[in-house]
PDB file of N, CA and C in Angstrom:
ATOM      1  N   UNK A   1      51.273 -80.834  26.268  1.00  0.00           N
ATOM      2  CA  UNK A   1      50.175 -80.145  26.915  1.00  0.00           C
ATOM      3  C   UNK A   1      50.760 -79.088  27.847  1.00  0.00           C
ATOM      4  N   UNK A   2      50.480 -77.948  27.536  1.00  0.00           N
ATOM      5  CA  UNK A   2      50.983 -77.168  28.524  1.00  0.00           C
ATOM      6  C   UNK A   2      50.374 -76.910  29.638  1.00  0.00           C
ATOM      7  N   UNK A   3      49.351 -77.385  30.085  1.00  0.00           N
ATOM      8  CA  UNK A   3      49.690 -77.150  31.467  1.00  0.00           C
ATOM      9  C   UNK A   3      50.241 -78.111  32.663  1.00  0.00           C
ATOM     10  N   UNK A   4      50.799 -78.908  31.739  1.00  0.00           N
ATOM     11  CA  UNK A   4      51.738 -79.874  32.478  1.00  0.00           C
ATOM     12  C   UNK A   4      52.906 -79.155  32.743  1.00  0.00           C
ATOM     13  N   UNK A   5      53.365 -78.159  32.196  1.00  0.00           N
ATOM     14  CA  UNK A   5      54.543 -77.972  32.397  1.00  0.00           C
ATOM     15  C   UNK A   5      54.895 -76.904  33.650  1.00  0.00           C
ATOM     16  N   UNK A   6      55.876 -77.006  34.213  1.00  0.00           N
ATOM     17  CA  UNK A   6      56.337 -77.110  35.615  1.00  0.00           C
ATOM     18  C   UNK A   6      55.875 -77.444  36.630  1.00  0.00           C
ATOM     19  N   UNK A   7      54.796 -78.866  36.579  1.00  0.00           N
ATOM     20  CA  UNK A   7      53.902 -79.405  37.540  1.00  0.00           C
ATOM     21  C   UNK A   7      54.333 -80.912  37.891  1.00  0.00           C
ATOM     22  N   UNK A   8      54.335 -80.934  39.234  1.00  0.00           N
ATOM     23  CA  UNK A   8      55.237 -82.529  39.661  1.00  0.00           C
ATOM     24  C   UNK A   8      54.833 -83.060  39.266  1.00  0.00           C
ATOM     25  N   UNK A   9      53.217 -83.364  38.617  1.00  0.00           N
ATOM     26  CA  UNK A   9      52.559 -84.664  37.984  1.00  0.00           C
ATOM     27  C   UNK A   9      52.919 -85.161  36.585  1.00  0.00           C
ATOM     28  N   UNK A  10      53.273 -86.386  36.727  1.00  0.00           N
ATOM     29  CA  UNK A  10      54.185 -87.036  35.548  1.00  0.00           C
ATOM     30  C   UNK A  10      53.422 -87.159  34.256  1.00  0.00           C
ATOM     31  N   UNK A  11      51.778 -87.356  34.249  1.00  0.00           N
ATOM     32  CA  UNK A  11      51.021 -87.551  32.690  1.00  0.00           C
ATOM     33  C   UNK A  11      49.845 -86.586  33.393  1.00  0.00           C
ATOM     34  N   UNK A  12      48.798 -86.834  32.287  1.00  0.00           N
ATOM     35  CA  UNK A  12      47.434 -85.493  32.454  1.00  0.00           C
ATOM     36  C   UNK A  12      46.736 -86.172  33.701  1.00  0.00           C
ATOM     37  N   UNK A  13      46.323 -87.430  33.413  1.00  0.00           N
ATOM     38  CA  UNK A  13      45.435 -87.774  34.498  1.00  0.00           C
ATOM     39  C   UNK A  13      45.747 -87.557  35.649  1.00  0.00           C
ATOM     40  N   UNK A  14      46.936 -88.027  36.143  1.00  0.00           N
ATOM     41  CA  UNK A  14      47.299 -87.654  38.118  1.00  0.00           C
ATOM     42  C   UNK A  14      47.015 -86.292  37.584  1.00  0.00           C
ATOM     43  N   UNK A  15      47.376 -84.935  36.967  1.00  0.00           N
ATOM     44  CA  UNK A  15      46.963 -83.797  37.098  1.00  0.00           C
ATOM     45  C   UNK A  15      45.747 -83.652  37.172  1.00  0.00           C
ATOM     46  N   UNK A  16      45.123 -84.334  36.208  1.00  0.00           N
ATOM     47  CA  UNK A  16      43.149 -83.721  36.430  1.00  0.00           C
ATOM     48  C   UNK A  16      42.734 -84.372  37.813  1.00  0.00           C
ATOM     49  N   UNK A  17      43.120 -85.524  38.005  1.00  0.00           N
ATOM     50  CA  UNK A  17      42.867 -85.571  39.286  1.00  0.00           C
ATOM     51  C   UNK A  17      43.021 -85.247  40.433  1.00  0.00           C
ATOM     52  N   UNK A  18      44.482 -84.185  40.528  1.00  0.00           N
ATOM     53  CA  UNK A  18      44.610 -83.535  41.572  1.00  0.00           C
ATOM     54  C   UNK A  18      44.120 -82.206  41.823  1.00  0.00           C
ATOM     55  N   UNK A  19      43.813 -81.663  40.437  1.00  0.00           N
ATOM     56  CA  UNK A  19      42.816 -80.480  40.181  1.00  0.00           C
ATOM     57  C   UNK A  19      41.743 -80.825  40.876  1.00  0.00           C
ATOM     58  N   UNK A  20      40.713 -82.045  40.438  1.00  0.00           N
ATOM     59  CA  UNK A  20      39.778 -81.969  40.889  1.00  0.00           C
ATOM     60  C   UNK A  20      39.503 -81.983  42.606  1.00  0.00           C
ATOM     61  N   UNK A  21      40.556 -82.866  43.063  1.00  0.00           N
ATOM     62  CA  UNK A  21      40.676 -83.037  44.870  1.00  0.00           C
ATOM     63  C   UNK A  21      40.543 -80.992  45.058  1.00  0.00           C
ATOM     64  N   UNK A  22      41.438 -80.438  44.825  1.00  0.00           N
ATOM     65  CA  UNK A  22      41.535 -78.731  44.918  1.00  0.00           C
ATOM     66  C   UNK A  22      40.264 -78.355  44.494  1.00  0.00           C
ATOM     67  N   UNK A  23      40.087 -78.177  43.737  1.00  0.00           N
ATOM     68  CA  UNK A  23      38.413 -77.767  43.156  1.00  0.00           C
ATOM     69  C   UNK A  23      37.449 -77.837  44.372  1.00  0.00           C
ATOM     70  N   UNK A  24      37.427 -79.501  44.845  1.00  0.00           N
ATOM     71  CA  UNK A  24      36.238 -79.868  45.752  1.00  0.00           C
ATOM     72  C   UNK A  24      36.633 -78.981  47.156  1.00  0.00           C
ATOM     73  N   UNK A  25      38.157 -79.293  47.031  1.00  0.00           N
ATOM     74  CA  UNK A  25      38.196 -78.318  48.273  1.00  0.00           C
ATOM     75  C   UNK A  25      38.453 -76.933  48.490  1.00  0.00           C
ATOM     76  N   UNK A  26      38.032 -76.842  47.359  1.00  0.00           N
ATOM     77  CA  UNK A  26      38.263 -74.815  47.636  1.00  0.00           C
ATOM     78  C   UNK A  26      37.136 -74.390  47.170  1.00  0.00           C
ATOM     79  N   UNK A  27      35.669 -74.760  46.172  1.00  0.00           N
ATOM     80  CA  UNK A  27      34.952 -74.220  45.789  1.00  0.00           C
ATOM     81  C   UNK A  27      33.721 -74.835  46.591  1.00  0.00           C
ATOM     82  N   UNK A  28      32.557 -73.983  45.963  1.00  0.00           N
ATOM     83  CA  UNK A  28      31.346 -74.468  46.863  1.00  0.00           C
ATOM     84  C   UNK A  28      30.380 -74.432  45.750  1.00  0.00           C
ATOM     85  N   UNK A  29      30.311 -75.646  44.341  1.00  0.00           N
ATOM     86  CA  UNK A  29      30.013 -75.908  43.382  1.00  0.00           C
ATOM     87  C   UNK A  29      28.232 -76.054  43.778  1.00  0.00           C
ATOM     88  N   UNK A  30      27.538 -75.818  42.969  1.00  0.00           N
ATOM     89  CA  UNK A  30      27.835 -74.995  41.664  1.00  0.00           C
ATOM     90  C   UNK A  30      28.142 -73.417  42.066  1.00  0.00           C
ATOM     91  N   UNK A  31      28.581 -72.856  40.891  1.00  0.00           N
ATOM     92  CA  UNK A  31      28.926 -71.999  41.021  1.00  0.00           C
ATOM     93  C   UNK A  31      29.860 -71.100  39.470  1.00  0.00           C
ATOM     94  N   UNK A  32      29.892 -69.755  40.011  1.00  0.00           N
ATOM     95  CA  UNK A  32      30.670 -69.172  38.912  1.00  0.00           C
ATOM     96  C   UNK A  32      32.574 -69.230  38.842  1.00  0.00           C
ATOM     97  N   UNK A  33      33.186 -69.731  37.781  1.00  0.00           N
ATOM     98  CA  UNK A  33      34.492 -70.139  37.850  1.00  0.00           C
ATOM     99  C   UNK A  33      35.050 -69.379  36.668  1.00  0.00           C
ATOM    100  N   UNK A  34      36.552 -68.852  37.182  1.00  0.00           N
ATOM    101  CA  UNK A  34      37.221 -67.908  36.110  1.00  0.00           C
ATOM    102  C   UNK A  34      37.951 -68.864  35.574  1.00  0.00           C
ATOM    103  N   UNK A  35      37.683 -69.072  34.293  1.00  0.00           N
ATOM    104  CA  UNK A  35      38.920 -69.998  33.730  1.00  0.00           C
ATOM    105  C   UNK A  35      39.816 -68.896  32.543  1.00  0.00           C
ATOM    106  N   UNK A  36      41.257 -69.102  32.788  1.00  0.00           N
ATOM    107  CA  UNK A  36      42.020 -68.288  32.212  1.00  0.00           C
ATOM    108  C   UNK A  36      43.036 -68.460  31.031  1.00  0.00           C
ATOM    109  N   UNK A  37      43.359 -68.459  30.079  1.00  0.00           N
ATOM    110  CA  UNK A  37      44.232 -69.192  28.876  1.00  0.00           C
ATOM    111  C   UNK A  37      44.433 -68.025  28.323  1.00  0.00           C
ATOM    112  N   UNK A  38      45.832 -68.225  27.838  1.00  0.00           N
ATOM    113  CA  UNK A  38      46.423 -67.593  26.978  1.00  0.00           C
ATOM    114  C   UNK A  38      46.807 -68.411  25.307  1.00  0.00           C
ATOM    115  N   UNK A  39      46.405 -67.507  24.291  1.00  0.00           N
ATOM    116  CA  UNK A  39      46.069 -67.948  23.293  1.00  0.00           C
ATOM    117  C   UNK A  39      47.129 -67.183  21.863  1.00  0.00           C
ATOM    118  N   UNK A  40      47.716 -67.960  20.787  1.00  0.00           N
ATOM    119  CA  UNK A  40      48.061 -66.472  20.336  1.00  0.00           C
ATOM    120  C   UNK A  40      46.705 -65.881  19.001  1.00  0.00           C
ATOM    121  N   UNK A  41      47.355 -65.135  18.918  1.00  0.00           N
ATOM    122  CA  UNK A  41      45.912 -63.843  18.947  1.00  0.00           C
ATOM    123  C   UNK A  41      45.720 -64.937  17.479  1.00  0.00           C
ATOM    124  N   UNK A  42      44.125 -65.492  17.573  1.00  0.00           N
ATOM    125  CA  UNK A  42      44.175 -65.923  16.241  1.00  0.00           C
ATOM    126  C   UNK A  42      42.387 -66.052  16.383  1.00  0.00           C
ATOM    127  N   UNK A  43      41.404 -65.450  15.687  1.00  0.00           N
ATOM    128  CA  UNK A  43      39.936 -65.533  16.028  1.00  0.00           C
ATOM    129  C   UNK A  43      39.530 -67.090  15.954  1.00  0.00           C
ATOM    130  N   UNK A  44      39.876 -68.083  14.964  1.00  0.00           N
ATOM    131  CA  UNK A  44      39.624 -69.268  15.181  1.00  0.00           C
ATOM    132  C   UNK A  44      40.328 -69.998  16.070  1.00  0.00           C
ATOM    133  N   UNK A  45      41.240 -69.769  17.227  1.00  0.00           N
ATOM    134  CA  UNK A  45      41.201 -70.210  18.360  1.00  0.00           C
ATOM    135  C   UNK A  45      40.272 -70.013  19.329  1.00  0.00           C
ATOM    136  N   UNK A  46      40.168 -68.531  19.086  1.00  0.00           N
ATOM    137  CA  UNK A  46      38.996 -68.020  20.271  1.00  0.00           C
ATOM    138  C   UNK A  46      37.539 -68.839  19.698  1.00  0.00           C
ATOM    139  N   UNK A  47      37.405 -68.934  18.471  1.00  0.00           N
ATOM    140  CA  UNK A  47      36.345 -69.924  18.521  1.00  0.00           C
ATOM    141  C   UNK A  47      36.112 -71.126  18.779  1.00  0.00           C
ATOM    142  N   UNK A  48      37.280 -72.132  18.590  1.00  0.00           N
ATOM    143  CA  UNK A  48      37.275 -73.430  19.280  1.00  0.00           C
ATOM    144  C   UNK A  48      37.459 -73.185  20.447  1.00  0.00           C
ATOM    145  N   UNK A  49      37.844 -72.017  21.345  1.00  0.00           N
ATOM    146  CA  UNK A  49      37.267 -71.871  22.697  1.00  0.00           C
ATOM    147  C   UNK A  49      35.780 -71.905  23.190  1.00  0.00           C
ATOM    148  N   UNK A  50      35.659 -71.209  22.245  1.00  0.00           N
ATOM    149  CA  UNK A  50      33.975 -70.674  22.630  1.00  0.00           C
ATOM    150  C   UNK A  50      33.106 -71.641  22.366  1.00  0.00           C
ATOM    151  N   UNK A  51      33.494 -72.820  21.643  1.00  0.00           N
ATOM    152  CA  UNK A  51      32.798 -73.849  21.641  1.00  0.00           C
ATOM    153  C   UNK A  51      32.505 -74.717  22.476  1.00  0.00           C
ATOM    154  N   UNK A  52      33.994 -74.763  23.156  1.00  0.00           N
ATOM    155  CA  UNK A  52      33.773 -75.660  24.648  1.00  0.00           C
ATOM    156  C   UNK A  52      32.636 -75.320  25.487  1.00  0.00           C
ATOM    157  N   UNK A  53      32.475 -74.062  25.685  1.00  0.00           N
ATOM    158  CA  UNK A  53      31.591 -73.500  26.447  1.00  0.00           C
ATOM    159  C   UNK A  53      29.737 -73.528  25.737  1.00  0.00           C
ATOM    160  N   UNK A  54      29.975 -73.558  25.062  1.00  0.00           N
ATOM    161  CA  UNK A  54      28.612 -74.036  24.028  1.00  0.00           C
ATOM    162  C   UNK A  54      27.560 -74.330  25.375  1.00  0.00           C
ATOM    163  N   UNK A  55      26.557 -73.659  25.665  1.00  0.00           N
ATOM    164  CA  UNK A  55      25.360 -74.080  26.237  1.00  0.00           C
ATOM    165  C   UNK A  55      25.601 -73.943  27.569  1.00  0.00           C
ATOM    166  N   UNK A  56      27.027 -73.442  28.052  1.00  0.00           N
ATOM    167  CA  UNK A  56      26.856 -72.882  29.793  1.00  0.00           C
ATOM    168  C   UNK A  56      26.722 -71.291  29.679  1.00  0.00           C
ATOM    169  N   UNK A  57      26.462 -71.058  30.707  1.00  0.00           N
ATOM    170  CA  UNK A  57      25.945 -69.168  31.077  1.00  0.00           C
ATOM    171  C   UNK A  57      27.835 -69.300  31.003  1.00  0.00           C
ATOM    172  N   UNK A  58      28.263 -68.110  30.495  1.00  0.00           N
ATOM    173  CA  UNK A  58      29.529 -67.313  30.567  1.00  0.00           C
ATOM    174  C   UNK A  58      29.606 -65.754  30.343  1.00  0.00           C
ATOM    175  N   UNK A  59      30.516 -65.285  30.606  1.00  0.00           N
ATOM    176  CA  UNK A  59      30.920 -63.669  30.062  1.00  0.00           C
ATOM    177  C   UNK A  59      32.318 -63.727  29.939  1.00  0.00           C
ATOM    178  N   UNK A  60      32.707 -63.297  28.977  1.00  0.00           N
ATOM    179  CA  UNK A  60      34.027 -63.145  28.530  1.00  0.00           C
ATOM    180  C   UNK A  60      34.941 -62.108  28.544  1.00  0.00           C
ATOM    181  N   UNK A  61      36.009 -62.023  28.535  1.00  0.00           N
ATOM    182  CA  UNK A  61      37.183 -60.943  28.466  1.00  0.00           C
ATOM    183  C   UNK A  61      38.550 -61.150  27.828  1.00  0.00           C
ATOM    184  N   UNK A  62      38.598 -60.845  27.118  1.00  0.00           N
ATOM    185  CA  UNK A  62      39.669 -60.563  26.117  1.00  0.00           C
ATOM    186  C   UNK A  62      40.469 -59.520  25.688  1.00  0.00           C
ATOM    187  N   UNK A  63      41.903 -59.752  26.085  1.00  0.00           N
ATOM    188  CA  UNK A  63      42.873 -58.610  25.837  1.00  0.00           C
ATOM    189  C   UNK A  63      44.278 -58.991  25.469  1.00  0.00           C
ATOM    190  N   UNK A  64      44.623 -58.016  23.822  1.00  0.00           N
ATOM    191  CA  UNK A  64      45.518 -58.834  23.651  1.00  0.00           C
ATOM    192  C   UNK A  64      47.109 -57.707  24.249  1.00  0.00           C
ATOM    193  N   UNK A  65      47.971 -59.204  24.275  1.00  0.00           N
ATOM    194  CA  UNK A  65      49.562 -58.511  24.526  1.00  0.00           C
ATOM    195  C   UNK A  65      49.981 -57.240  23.480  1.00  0.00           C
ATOM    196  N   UNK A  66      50.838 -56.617  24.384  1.00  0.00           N
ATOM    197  CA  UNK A  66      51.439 -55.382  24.062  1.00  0.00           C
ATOM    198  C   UNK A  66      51.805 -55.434  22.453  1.00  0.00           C
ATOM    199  N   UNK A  67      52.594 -56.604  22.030  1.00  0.00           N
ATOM    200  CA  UNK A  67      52.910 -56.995  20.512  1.00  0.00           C
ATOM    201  C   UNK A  67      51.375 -57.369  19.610  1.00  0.00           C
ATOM    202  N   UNK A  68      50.649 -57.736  20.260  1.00  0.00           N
ATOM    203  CA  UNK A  68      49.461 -58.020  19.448  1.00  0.00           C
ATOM    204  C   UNK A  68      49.646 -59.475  18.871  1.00  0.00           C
ATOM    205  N   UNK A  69      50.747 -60.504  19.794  1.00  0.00           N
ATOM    206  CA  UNK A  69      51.042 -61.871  19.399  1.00  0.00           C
ATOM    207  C   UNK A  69      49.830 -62.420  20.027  1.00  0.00           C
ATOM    208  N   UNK A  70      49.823 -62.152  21.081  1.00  0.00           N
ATOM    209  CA  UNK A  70      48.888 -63.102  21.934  1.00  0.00           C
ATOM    210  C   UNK A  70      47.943 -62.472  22.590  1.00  0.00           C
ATOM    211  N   UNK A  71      46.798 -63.375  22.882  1.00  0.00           N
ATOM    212  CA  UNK A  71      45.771 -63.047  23.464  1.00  0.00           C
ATOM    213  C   UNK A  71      45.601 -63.710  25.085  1.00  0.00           C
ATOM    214  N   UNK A  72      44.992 -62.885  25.805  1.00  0.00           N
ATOM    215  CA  UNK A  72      45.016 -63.362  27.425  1.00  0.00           C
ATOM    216  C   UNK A  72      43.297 -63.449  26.960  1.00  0.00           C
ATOM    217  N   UNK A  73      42.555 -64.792  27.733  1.00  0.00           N
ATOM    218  CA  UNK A  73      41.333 -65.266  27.417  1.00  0.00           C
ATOM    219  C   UNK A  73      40.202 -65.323  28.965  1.00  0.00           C
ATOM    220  N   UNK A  74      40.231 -65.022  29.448  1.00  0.00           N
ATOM    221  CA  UNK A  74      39.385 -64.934  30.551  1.00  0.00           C
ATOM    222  C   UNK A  74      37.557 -65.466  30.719  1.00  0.00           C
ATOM    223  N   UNK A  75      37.371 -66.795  30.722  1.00  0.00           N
ATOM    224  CA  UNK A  75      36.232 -66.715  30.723  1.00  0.00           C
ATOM    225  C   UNK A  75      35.831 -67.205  31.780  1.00  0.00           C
ATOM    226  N   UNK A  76      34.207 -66.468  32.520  1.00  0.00           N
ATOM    227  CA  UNK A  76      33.736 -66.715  33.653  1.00  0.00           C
ATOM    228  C   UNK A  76      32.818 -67.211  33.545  1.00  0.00           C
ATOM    229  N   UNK A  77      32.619 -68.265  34.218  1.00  0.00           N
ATOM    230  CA  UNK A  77      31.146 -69.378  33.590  1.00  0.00           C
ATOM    231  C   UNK A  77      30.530 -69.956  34.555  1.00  0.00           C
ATOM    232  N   UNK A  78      29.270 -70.566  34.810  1.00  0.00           N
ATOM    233  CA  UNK A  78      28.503 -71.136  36.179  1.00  0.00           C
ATOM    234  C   UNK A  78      28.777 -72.435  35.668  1.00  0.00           C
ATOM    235  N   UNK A  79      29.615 -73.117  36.957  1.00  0.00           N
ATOM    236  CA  UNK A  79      29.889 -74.749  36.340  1.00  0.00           C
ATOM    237  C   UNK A  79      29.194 -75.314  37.414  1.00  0.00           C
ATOM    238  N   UNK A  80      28.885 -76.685  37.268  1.00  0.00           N
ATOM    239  CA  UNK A  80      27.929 -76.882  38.134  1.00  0.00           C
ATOM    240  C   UNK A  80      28.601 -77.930  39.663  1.00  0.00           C
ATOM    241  N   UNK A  81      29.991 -78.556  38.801  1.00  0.00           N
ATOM    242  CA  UNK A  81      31.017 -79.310  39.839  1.00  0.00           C
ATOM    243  C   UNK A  81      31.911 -79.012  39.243  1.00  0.00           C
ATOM    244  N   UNK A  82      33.083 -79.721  40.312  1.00  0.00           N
ATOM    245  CA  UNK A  82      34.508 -79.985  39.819  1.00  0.00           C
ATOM    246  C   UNK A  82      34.545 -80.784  38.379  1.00  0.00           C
ATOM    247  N   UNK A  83      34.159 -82.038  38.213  1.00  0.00           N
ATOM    248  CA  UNK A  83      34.177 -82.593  36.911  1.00  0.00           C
ATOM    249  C   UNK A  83      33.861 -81.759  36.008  1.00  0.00           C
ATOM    250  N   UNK A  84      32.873 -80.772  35.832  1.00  0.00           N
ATOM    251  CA  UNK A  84      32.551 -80.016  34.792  1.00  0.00           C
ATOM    252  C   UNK A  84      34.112 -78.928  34.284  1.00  0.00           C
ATOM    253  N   UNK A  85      34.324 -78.873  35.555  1.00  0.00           N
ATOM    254  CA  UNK A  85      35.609 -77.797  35.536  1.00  0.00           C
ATOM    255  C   UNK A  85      36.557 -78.791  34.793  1.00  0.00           C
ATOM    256  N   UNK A  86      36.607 -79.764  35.452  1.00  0.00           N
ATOM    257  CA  UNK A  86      37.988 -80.368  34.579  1.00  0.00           C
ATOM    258  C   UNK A  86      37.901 -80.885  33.355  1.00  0.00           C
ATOM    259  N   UNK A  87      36.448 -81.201  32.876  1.00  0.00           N
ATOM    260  CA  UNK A  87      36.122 -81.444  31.464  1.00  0.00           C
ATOM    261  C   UNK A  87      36.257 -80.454  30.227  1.00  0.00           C
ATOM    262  N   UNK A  88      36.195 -78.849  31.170  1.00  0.00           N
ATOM    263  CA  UNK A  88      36.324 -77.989  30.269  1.00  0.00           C
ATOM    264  C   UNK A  88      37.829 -77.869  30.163  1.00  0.00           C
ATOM    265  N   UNK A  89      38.626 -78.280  30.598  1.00  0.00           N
ATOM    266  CA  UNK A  89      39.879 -77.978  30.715  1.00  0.00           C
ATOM    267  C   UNK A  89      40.601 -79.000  29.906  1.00  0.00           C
ATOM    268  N   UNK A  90      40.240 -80.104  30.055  1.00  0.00           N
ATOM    269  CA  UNK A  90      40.571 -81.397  28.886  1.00  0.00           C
ATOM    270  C   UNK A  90      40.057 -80.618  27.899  1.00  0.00           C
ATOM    271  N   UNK A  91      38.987 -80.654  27.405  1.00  0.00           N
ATOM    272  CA  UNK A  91      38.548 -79.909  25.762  1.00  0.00           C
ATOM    273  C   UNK A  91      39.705 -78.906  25.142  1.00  0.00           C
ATOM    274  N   UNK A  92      39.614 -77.943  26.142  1.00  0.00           N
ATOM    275  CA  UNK A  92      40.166 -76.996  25.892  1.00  0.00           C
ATOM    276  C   UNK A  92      41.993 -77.178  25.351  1.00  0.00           C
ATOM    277  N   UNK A  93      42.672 -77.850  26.302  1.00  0.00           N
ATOM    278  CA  UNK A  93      43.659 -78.591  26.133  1.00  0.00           C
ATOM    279  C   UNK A  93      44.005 -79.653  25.083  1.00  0.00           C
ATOM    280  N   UNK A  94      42.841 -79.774  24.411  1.00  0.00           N
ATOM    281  CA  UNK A  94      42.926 -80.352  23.023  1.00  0.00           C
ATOM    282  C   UNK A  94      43.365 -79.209  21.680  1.00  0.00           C
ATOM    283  N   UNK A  95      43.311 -78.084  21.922  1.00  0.00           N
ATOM    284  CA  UNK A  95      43.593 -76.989  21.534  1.00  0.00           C
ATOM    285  C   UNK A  95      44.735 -76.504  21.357  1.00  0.00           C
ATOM    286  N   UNK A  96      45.591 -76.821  19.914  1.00  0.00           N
ATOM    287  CA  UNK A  96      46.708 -76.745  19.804  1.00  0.00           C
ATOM    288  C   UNK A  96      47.253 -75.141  20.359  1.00  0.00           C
ATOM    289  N   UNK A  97      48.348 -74.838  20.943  1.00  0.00           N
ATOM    290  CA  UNK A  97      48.919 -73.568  21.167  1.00  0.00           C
ATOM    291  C   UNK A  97      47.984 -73.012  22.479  1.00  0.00           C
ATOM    292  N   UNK A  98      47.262 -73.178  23.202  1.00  0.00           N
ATOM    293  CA  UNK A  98      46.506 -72.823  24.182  1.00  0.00           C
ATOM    294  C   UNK A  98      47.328 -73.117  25.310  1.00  0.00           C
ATOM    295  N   UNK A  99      47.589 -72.159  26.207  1.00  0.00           N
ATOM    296  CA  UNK A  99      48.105 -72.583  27.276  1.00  0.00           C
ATOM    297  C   UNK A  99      47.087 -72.186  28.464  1.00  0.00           C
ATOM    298  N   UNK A 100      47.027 -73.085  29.633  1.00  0.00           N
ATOM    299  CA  UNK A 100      45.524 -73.196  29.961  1.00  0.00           C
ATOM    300  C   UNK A 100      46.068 -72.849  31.795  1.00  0.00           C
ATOM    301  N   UNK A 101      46.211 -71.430  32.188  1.00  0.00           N
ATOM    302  CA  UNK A 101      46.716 -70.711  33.951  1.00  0.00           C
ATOM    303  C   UNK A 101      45.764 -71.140  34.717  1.00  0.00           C
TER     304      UNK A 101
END
């Protein structure tokens, strides 16, 4: 899973859970949240992205790298808590090759 990687937390869960402690304390839920992933450029990734999001308000942005390997994924969405945030981030993280900033 990459976004374990270079993070002191040893498996996913202590990570989602320390996400979520940050979340509660930096946001003022509900609210609109930038979630950011880098993808390589492939349209059926961007669609098992876009699925996660299935049925929340979002707007999207998409731009790919200089080589045209990869795609930078930017989506901004009204989540309604922290759990929602970190649920989209598990899904998403089920997503082979997704690396999830």
């Amino acid at each position: 899973m990459d976004i374990l990687q270079g993070n002191q937390h040893a498996n996913p869960e202590e990570f989602y859970n320390s996400l979520k402690e940050k979340l509660e304390g930096h946001h003022d839920f509900p609210e609109d949240y930038l979630f950011k992933f880098i993808i390589p450029t492939d349209e059926a990734k961007l669609t098992e992205i876009y699925k996660v999001f299935d049925g929340i308000k979002f707007t999207l942005g998409n731009r790919e790298s200089k080589n045209g390997k990869y795609t930078a994924c930017n989506i901004n969405a009204f989540v309604l808590d922290a759990d929602q945030v970190v649920t989209i981030y598990k899904e998403v993280a089920k997503i082979e090759g997704v690396i999830l900033l």
